[in-house]
N, C-alpha and C. Protein backbone atom coordinates (compact mmCIF):
# COMPACT_ATOMS: atom_id res chain seq x y z
N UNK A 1 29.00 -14.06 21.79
CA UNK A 1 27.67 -14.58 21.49
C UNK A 1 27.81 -15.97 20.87
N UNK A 2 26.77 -16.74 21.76
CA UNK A 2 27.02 -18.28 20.78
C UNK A 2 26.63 -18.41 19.15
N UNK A 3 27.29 -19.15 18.38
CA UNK A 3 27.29 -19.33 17.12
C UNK A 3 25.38 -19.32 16.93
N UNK A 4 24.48 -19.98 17.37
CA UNK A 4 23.34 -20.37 17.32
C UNK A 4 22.81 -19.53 17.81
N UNK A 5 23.13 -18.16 18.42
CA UNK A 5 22.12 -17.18 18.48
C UNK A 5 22.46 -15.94 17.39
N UNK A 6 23.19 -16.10 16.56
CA UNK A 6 23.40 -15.07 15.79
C UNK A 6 22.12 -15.61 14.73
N UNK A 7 21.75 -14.43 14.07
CA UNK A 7 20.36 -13.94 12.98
C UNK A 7 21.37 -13.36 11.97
N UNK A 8 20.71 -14.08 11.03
CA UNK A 8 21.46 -13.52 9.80
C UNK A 8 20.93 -11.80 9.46
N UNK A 9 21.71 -11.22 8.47
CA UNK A 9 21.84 -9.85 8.60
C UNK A 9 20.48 -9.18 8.14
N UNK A 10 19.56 -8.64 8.38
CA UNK A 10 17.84 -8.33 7.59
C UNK A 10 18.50 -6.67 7.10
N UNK A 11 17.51 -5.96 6.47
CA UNK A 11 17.87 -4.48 6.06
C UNK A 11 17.50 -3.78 7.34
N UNK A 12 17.09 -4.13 8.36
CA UNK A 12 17.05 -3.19 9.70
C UNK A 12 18.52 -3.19 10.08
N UNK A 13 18.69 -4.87 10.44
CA UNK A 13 20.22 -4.72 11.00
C UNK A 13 21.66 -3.59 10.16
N UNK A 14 21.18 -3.96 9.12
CA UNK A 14 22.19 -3.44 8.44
C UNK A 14 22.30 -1.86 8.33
N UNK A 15 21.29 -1.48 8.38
CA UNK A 15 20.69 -0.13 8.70
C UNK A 15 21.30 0.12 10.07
N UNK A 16 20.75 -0.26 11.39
CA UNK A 16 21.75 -0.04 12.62
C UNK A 16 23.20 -0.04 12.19
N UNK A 17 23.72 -1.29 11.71
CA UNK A 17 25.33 -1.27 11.55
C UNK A 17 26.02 0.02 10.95
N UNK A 18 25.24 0.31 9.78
CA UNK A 18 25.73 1.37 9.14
C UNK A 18 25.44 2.69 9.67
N UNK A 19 24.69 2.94 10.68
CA UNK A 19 24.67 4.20 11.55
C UNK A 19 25.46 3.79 13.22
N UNK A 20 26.29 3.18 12.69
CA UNK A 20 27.04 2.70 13.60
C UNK A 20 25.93 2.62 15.53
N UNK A 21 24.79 1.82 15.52
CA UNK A 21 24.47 1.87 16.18
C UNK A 21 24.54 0.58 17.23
N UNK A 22 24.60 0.75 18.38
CA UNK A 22 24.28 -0.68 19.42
C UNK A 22 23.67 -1.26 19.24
N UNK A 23 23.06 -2.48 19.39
CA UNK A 23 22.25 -2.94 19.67
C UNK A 23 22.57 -4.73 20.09
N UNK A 24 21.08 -5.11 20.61
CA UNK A 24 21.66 -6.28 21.19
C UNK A 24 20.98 -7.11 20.46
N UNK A 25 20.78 -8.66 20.08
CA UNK A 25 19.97 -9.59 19.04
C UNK A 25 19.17 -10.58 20.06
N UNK A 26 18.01 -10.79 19.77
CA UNK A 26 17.21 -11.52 20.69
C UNK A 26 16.52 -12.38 19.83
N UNK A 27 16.90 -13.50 19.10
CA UNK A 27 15.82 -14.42 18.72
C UNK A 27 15.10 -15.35 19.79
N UNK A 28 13.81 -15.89 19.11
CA UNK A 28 13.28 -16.51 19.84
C UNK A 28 12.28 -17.14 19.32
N UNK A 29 11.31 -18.20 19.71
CA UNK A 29 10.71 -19.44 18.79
C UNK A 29 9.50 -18.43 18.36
N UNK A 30 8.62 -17.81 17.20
CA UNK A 30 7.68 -16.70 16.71
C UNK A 30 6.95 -17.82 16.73
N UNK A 31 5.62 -17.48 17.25
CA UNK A 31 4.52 -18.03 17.57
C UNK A 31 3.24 -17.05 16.46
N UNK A 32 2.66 -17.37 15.44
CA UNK A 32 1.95 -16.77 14.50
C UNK A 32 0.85 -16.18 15.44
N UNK A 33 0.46 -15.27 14.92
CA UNK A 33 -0.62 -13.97 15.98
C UNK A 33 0.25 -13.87 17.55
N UNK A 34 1.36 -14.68 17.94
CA UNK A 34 1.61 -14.05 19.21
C UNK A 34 1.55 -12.52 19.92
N UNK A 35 2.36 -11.53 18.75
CA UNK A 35 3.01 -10.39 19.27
C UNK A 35 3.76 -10.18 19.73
N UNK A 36 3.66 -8.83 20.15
CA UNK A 36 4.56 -8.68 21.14
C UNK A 36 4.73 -9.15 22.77
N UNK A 37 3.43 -9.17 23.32
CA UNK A 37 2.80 -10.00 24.27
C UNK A 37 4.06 -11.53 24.47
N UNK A 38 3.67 -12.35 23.18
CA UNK A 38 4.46 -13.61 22.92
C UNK A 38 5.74 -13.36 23.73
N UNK A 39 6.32 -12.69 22.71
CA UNK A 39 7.84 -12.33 22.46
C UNK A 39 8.17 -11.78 23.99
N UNK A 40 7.62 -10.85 24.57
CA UNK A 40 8.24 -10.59 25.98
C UNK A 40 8.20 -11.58 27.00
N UNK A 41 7.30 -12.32 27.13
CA UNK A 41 7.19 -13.31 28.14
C UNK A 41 8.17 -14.47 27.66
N UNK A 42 8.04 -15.03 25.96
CA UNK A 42 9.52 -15.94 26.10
C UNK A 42 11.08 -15.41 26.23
N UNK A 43 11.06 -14.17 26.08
CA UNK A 43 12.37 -13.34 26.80
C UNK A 43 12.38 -12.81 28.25
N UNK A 44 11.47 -12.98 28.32
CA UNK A 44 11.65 -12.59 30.15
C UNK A 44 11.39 -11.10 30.24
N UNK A 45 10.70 -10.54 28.95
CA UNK A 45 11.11 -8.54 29.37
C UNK A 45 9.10 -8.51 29.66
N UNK A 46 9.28 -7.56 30.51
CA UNK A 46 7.98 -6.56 30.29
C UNK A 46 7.35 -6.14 29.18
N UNK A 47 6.52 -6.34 28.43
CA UNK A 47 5.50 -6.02 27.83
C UNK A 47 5.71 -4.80 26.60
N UNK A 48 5.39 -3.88 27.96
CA UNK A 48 5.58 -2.13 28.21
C UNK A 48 6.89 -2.22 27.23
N UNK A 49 7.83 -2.60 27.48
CA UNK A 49 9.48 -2.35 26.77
C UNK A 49 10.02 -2.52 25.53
N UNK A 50 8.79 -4.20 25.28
CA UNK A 50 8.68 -4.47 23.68
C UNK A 50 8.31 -3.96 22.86
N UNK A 51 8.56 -3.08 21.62
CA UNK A 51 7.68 -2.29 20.95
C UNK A 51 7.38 -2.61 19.64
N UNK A 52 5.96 -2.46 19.58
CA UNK A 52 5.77 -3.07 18.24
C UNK A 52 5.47 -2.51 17.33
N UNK A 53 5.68 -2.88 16.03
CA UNK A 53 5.97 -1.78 14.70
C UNK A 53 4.75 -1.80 14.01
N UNK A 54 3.67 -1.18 13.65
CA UNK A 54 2.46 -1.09 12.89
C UNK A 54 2.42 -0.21 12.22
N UNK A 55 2.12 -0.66 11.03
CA UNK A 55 1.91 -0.56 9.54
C UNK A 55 0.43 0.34 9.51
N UNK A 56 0.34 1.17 9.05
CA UNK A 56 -1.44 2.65 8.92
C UNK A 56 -0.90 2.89 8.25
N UNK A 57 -2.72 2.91 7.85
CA UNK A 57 -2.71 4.41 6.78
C UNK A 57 -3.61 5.40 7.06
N UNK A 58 -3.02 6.60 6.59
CA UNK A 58 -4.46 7.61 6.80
C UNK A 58 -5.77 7.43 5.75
N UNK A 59 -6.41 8.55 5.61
CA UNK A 59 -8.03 8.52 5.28
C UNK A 59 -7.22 8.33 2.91
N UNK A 60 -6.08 8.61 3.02
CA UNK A 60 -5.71 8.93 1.36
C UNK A 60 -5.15 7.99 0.96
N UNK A 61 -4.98 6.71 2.17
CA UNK A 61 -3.87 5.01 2.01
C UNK A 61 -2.51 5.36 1.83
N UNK A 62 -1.97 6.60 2.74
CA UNK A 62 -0.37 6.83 2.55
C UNK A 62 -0.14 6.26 4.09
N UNK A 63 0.60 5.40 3.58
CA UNK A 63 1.38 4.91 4.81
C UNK A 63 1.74 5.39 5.74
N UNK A 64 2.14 4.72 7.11
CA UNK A 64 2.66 5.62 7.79
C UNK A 64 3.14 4.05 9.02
N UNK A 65 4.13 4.89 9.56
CA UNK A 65 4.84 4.10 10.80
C UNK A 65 4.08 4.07 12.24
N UNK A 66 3.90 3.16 12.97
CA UNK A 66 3.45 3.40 14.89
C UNK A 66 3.89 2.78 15.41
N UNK A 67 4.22 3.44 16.77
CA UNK A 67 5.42 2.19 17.35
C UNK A 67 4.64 2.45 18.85
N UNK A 68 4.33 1.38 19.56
CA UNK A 68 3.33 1.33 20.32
C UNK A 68 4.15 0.31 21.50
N UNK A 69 3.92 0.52 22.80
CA UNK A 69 4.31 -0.64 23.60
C UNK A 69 3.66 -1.58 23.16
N UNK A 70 4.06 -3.41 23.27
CA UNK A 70 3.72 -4.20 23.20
C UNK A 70 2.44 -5.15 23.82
N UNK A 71 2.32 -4.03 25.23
CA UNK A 71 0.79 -4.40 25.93
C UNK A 71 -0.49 -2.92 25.78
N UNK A 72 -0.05 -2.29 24.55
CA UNK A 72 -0.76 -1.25 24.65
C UNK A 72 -1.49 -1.28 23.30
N UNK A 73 -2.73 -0.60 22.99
CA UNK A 73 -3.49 -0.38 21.41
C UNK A 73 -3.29 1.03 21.53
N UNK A 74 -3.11 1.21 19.93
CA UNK A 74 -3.08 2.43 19.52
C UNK A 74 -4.72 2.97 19.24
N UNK A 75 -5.04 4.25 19.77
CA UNK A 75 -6.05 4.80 20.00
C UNK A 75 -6.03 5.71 18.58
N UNK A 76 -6.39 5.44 17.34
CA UNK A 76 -6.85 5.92 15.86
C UNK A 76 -6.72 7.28 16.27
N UNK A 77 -8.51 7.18 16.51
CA UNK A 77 -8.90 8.61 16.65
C UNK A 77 -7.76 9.91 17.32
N UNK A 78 -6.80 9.45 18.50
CA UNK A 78 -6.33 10.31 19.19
C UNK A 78 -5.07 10.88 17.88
N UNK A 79 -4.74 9.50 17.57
CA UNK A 79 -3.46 9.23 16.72
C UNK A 79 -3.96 10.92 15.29
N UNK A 80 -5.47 10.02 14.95
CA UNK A 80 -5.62 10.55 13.30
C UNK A 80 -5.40 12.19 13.92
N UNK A 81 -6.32 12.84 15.48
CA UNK A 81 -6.01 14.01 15.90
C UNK A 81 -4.56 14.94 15.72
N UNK A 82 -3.84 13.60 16.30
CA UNK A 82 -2.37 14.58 16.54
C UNK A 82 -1.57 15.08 15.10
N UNK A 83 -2.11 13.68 14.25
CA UNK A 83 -0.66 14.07 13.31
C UNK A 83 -1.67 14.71 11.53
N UNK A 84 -2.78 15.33 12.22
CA UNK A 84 -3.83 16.31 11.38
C UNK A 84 -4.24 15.64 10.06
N UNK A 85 -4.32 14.11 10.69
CA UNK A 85 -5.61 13.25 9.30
C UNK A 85 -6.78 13.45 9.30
N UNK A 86 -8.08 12.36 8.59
CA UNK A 86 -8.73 12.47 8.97
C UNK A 86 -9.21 11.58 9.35
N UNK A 87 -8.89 10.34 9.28
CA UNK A 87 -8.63 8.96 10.10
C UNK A 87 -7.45 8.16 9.60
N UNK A 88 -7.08 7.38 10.64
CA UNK A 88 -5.95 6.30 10.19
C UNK A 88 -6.28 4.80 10.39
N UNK A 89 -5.93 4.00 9.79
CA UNK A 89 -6.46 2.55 10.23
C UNK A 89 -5.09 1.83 9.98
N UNK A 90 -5.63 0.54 10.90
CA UNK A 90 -4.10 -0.45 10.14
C UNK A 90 -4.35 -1.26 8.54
N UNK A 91 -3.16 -0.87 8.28
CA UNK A 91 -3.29 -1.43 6.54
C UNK A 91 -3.88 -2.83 7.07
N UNK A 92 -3.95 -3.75 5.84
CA UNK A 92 -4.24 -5.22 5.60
C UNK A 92 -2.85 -5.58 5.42
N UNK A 93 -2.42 -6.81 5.95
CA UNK A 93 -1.35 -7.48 6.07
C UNK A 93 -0.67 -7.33 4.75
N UNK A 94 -0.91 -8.06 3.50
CA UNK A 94 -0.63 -7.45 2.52
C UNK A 94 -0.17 -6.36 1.78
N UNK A 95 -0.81 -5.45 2.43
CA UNK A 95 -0.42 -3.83 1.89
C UNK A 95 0.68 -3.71 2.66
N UNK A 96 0.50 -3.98 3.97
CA UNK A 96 1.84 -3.65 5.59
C UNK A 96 3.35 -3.92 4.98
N UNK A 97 2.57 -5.27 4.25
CA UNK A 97 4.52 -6.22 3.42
C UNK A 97 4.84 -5.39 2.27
N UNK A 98 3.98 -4.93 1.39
CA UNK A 98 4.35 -3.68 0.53
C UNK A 98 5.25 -3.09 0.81
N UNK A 99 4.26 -2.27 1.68
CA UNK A 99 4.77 -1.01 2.07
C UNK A 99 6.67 -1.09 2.73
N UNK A 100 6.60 -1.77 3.82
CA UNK A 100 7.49 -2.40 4.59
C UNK A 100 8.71 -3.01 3.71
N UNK A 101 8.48 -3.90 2.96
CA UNK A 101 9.16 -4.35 2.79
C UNK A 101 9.28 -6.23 3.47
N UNK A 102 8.41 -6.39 5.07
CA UNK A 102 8.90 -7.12 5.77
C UNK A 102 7.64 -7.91 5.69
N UNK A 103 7.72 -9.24 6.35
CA UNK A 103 6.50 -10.26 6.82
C UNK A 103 5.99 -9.18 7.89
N UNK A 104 4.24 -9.40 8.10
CA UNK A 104 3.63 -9.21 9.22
C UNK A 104 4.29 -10.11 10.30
N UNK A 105 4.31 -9.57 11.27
CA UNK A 105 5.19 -10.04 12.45
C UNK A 105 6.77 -9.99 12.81
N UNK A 106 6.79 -9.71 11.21
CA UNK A 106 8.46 -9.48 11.69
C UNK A 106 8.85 -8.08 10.53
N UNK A 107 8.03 -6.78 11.29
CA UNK A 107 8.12 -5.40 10.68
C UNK A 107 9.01 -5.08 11.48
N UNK A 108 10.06 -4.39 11.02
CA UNK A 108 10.69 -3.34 11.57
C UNK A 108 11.06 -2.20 11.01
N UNK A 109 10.78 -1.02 11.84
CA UNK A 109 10.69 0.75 11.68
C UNK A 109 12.03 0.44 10.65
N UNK A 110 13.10 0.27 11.04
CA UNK A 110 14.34 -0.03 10.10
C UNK A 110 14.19 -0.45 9.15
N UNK A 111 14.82 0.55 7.82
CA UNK A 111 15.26 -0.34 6.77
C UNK A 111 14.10 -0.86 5.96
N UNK A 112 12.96 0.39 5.94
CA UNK A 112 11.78 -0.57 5.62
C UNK A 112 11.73 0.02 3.91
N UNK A 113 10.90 -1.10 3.04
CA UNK A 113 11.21 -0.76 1.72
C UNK A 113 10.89 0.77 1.18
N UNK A 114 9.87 1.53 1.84
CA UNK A 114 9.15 2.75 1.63
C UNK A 114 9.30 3.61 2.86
N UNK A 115 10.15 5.05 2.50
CA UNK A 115 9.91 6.05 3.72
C UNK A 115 8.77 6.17 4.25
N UNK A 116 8.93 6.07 5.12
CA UNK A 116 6.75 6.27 5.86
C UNK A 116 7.02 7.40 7.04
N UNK A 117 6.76 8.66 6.82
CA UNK A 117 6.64 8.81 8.26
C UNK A 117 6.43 8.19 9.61
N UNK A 118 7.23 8.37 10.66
CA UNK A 118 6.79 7.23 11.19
C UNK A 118 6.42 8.18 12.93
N UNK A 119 5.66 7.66 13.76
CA UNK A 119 5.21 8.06 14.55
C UNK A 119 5.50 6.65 15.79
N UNK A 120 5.85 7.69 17.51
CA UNK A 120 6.36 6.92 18.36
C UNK A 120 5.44 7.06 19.74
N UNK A 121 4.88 6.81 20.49
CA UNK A 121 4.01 6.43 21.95
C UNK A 121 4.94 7.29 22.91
N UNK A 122 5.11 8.19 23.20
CA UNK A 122 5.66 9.22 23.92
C UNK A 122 6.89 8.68 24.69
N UNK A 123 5.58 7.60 25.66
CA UNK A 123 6.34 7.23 26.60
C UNK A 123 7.03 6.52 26.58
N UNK A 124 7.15 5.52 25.13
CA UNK A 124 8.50 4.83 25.10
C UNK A 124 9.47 5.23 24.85
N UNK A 125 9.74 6.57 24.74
CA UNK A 125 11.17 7.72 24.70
C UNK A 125 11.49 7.47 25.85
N UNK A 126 10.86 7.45 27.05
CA UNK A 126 11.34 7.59 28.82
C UNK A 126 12.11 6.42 29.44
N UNK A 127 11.81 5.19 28.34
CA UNK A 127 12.42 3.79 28.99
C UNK A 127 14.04 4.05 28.73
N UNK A 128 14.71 3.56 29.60
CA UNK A 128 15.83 3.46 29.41
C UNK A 128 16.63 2.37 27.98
N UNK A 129 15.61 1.35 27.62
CA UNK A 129 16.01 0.62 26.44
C UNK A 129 14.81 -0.59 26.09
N UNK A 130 14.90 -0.30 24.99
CA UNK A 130 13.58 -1.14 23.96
C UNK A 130 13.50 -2.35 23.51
N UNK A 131 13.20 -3.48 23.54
CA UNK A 131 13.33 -4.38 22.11
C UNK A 131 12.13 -3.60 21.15
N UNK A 132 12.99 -4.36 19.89
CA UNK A 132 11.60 -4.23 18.58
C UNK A 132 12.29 -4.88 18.01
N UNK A 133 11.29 -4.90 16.51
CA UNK A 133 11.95 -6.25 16.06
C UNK A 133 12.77 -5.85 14.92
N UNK A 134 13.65 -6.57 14.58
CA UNK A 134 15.08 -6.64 13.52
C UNK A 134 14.43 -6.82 12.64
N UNK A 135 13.71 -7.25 11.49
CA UNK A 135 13.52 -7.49 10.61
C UNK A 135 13.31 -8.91 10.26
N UNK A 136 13.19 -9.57 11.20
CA UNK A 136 12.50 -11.16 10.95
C UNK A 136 11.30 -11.61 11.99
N UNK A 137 10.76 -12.19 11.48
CA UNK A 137 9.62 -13.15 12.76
C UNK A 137 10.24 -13.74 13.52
N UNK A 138 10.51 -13.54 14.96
CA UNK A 138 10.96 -14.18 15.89
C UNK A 138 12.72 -13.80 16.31
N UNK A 139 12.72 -11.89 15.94
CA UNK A 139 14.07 -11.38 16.09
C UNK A 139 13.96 -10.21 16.45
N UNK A 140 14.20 -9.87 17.92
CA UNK A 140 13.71 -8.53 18.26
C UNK A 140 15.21 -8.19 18.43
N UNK A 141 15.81 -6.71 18.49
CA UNK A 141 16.71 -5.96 18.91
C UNK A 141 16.37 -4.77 20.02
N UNK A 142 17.28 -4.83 20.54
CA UNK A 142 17.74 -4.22 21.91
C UNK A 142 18.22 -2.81 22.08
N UNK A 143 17.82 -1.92 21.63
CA UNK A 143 18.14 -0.48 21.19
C UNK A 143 17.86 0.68 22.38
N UNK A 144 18.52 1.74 22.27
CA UNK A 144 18.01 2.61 23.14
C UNK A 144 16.68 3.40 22.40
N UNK A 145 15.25 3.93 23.14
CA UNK A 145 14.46 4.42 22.33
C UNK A 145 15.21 5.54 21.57
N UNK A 146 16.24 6.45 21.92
CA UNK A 146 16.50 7.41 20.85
C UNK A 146 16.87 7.33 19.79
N UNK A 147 17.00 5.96 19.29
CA UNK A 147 17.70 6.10 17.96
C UNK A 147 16.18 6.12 17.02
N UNK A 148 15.32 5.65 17.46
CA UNK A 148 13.59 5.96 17.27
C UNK A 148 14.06 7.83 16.34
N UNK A 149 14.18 8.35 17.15
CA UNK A 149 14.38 9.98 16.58
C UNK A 149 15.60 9.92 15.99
N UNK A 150 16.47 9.80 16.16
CA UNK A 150 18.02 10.17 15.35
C UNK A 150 17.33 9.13 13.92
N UNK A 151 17.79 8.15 14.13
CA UNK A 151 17.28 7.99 12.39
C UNK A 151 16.49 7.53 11.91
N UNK A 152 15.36 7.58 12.29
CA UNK A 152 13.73 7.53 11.80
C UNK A 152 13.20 8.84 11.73
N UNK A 153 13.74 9.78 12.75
CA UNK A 153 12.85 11.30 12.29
C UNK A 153 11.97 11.21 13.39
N UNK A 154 11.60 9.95 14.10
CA UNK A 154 9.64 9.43 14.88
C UNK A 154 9.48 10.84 15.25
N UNK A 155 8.13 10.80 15.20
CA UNK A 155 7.57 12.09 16.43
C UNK A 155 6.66 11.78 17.41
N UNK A 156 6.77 12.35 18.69
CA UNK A 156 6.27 11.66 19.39
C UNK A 156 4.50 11.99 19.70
N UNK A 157 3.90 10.85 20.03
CA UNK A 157 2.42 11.16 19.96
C UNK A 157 1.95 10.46 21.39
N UNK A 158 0.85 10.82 21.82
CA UNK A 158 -0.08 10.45 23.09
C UNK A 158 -1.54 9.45 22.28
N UNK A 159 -1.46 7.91 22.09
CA UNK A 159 -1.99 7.45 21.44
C UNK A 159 -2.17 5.99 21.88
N UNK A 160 -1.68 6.09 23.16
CA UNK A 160 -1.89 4.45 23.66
C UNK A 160 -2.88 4.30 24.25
N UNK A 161 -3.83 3.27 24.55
CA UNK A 161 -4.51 3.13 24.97
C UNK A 161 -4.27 1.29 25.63
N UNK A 162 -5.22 1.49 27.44
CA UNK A 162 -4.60 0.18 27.87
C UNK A 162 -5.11 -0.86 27.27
């Protein structure tokens, strides 16, 4: 890897390293409100593959994890159904960095300052391999979705909407 694409180490990465996990490093120029949207088209990936990390809470403000394809919205209502709230919303940016630990835009499920349960979009278990982001704005990693379950716990939910 060239000297100039290495990302210095965030608490996600280090988190992968120490569960001795793969992964691959993808920086790239973070465009403020881009997304994930942004981020796949200046990497060349599909949408669908990028997954992005959102910060909820339920109806009591306990946190919680969603990991959603990058061209998809998470559908509340279906969400607050499955995992027996009585609604969930996305925190305020502010609360998200709390909770997290991380900048809005550059959340990652990894390594985040507060256990949150965290919840995963079914179907991004089926892809053969993910970006999401490392723990900086403008640093996604390259993971297989299972490590989503091995060390996050995710469970999987039916909550996307196009």
């Amino acid at each position: 890897m060239a000297k100039k694409d290495h990302v210095s180490e965030t608490p996600a990465t280090q988190m992968l390293k120490a569960h001795k996990v793969a992964f691959t490093e993808h920086p790239y120029e973070y465009l403020e409100h881009g997304g994930a949207q942004h981020s796949a088209e200046v990497l060349g990936y599909d949408p669908f593959t990028v997954v992005k990390t959102l910060i909820m809470q339920d109806q009591d403000a306990k946190p919680l994890v969603v990991l959603m394809h990058g061209n998809r919205k998470v559908s509340t209502k279906n969400l607050a159904r499955q995992i027996g709230a009585k609604s969930v919303e996305p925190c305020a940016p502010e609360v998200a960095n709390r909770h997290s630990g991380y900048l809005v835009g550059g959340t990652s499920p990894f390594g985040t300052r507060k256990t949150m349960p965290v919840f995963i979009e079914e179907t991004i278990l089926a892809l053969p391999g993910i970006l999401i982001n490392g723990g900086r704005r403008g640093y996604l990693v390259g993971i297989n979705p299972a490590v989503c379950l091995q060390l996050l716990g995710a469970k999987a939910v039916q909550c996307a909407l196009d």
